[in-house]
Protein backbone atom coordinates (compact mmCIF):
# COMPACT_ATOMS: atom_id res chain seq x y z
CA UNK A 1 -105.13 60.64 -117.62
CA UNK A 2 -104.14 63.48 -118.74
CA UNK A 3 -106.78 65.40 -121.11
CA UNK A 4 -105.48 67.45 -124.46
CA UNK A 5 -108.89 68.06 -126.09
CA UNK A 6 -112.37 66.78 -124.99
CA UNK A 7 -111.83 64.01 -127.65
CA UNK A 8 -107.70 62.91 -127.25
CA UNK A 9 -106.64 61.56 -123.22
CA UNK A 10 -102.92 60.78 -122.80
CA UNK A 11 -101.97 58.03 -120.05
CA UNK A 12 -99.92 59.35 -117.39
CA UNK A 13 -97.32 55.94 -118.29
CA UNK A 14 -96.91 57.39 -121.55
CA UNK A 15 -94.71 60.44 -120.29
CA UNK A 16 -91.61 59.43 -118.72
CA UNK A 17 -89.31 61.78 -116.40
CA UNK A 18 -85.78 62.29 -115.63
CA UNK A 19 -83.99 64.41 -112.90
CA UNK A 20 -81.14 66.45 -113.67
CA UNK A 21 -79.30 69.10 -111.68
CA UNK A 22 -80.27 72.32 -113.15
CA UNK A 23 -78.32 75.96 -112.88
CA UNK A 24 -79.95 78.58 -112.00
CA UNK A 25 -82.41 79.28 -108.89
CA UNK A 26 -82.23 76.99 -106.79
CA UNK A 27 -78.99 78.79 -103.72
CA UNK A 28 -76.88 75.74 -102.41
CA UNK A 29 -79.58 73.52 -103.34
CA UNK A 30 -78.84 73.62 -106.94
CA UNK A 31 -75.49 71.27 -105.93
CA UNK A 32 -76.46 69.14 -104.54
CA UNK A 33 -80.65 68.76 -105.71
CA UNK A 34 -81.79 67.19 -109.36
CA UNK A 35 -84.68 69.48 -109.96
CA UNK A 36 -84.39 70.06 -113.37
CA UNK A 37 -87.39 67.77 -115.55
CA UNK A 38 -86.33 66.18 -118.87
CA UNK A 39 -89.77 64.95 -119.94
CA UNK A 40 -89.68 62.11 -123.08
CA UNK A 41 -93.27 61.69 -125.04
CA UNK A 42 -93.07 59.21 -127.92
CA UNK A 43 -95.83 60.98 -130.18
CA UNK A 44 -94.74 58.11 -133.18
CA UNK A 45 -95.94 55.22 -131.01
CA UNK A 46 -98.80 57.03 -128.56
CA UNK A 47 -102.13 55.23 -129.29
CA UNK A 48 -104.49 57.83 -128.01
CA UNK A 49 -103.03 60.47 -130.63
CA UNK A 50 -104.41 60.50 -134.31
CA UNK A 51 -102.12 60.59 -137.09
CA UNK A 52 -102.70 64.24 -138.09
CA UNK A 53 -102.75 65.65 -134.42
CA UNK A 54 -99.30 63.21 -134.48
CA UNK A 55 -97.58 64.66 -137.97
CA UNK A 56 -98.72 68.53 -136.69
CA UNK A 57 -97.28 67.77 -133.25
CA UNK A 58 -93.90 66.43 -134.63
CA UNK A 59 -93.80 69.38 -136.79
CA UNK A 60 -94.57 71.90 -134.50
CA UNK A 61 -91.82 70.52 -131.82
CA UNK A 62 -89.15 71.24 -134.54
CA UNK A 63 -86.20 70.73 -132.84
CA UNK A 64 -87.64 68.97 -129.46
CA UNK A 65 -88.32 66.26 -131.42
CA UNK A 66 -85.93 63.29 -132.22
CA UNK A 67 -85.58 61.13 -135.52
CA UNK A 68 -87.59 58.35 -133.63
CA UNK A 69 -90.09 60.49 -133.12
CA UNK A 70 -89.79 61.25 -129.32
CA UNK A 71 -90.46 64.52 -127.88
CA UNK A 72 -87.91 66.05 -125.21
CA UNK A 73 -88.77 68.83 -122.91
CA UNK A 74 -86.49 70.38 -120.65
CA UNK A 75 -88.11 72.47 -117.58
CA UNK A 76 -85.81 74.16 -115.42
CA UNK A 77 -87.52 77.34 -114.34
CA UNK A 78 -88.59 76.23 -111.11
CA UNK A 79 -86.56 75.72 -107.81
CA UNK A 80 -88.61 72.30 -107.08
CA UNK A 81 -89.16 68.90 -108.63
CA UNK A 82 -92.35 69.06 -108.76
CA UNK A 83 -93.10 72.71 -109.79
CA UNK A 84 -90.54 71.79 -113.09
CA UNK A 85 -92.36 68.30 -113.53
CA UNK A 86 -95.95 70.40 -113.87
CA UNK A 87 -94.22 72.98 -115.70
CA UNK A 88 -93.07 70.33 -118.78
CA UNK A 89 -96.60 68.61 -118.56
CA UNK A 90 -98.41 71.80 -119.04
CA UNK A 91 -95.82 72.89 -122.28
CA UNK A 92 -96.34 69.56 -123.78
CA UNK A 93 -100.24 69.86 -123.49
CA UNK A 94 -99.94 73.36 -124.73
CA UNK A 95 -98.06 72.18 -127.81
CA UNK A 96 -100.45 68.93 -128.36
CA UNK A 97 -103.33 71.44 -127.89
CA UNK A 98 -101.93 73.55 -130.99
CA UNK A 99 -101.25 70.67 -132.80
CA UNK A 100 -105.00 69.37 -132.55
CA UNK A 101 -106.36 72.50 -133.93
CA UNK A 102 -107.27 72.00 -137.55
CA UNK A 103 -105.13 74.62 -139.56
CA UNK A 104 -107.26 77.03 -142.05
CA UNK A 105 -107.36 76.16 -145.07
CA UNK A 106 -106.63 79.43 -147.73
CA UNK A 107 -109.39 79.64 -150.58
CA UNK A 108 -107.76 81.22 -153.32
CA UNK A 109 -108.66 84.97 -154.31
CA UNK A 110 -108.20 87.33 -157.57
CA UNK A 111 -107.12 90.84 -157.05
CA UNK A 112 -110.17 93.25 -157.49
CA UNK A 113 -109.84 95.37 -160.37
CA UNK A 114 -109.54 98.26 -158.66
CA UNK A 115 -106.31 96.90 -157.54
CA UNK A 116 -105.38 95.80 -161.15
CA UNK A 117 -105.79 99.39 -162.46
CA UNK A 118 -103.86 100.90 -159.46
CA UNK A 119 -101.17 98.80 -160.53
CA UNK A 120 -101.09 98.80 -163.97
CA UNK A 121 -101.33 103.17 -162.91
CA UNK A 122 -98.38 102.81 -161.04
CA UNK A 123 -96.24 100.53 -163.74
CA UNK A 124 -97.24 103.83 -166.42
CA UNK A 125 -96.35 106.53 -163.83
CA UNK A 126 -92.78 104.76 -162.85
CA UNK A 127 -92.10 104.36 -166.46
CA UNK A 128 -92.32 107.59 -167.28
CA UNK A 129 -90.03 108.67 -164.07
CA UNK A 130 -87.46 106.19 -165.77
CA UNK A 131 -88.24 107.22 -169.42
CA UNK A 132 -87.67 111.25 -168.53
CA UNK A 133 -83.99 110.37 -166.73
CA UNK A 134 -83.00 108.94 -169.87
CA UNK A 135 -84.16 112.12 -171.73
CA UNK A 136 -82.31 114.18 -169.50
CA UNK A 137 -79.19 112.11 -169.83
CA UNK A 138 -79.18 112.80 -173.49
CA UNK A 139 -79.63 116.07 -173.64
């Protein structure tokens, strides 16, 4: 199990992994060696997710995200397997972590008065930089 929160658990057969060759680090290795992680999380159809934590996730992955509502992660960072396996597990708890946070929600505010005054202030001052060009132009 892998834990998100103290409240949501993921099953380790709910992530699945593929090996690709990678570029980058890796010397000769990288020729002949799949250690590049493409990590596939179906967030639409994972029981131990709740729906808002699921609808934030999907949102937040933007792009990593397919129509079905799968999310890919590509680590390739790492010259080993197992370094870019941990490496795409860690990224997709980070991003499930965000996604469980409850946003904030904005309570509306009035501007202060002061602040109504200052610009009502500027609006007069402004105008009367505009209305003098015009005088000038006249002339």
């Amino acid at each position: 199990m892998i834990e998100i929160t103290p409240d949501i658990r993921l099953a380790d057969d709910e992530l699945s992994f593929s090996f690709v060759r990678a570029s980058g680090p890796g010397g000769q290795n990288v020729n002949k060696v799949s250690t590049a992680v493409q990590l596939r999380f179906d967030a639409a159809n994972s029981p131990n997710l709740p729906d808002a934590v699921r609808a934030r996730a999907l949102r937040l992955a933007g792009r990593r995200a397919t129509n079905e509502g799968v999310i890919v992660l590509d680590a390739r960072r790492h010259r080993t397997q197992e370094r870019n396996r941990q490496d795409a597990i860690d990224r997709l708890v980070a991003l499930l972590q965000r996604a469980a946070e409850l946003p904030k929600t904005r309570t509306s505010t009035k501007p202060t008065r002061a602040s109504r005054l200052k610009r009502v202030d500027d609006k007069r001052r402004r105008a009367a930089v505009k209305r003098a060009r015009t005088q000038r132009d006249e002339d």
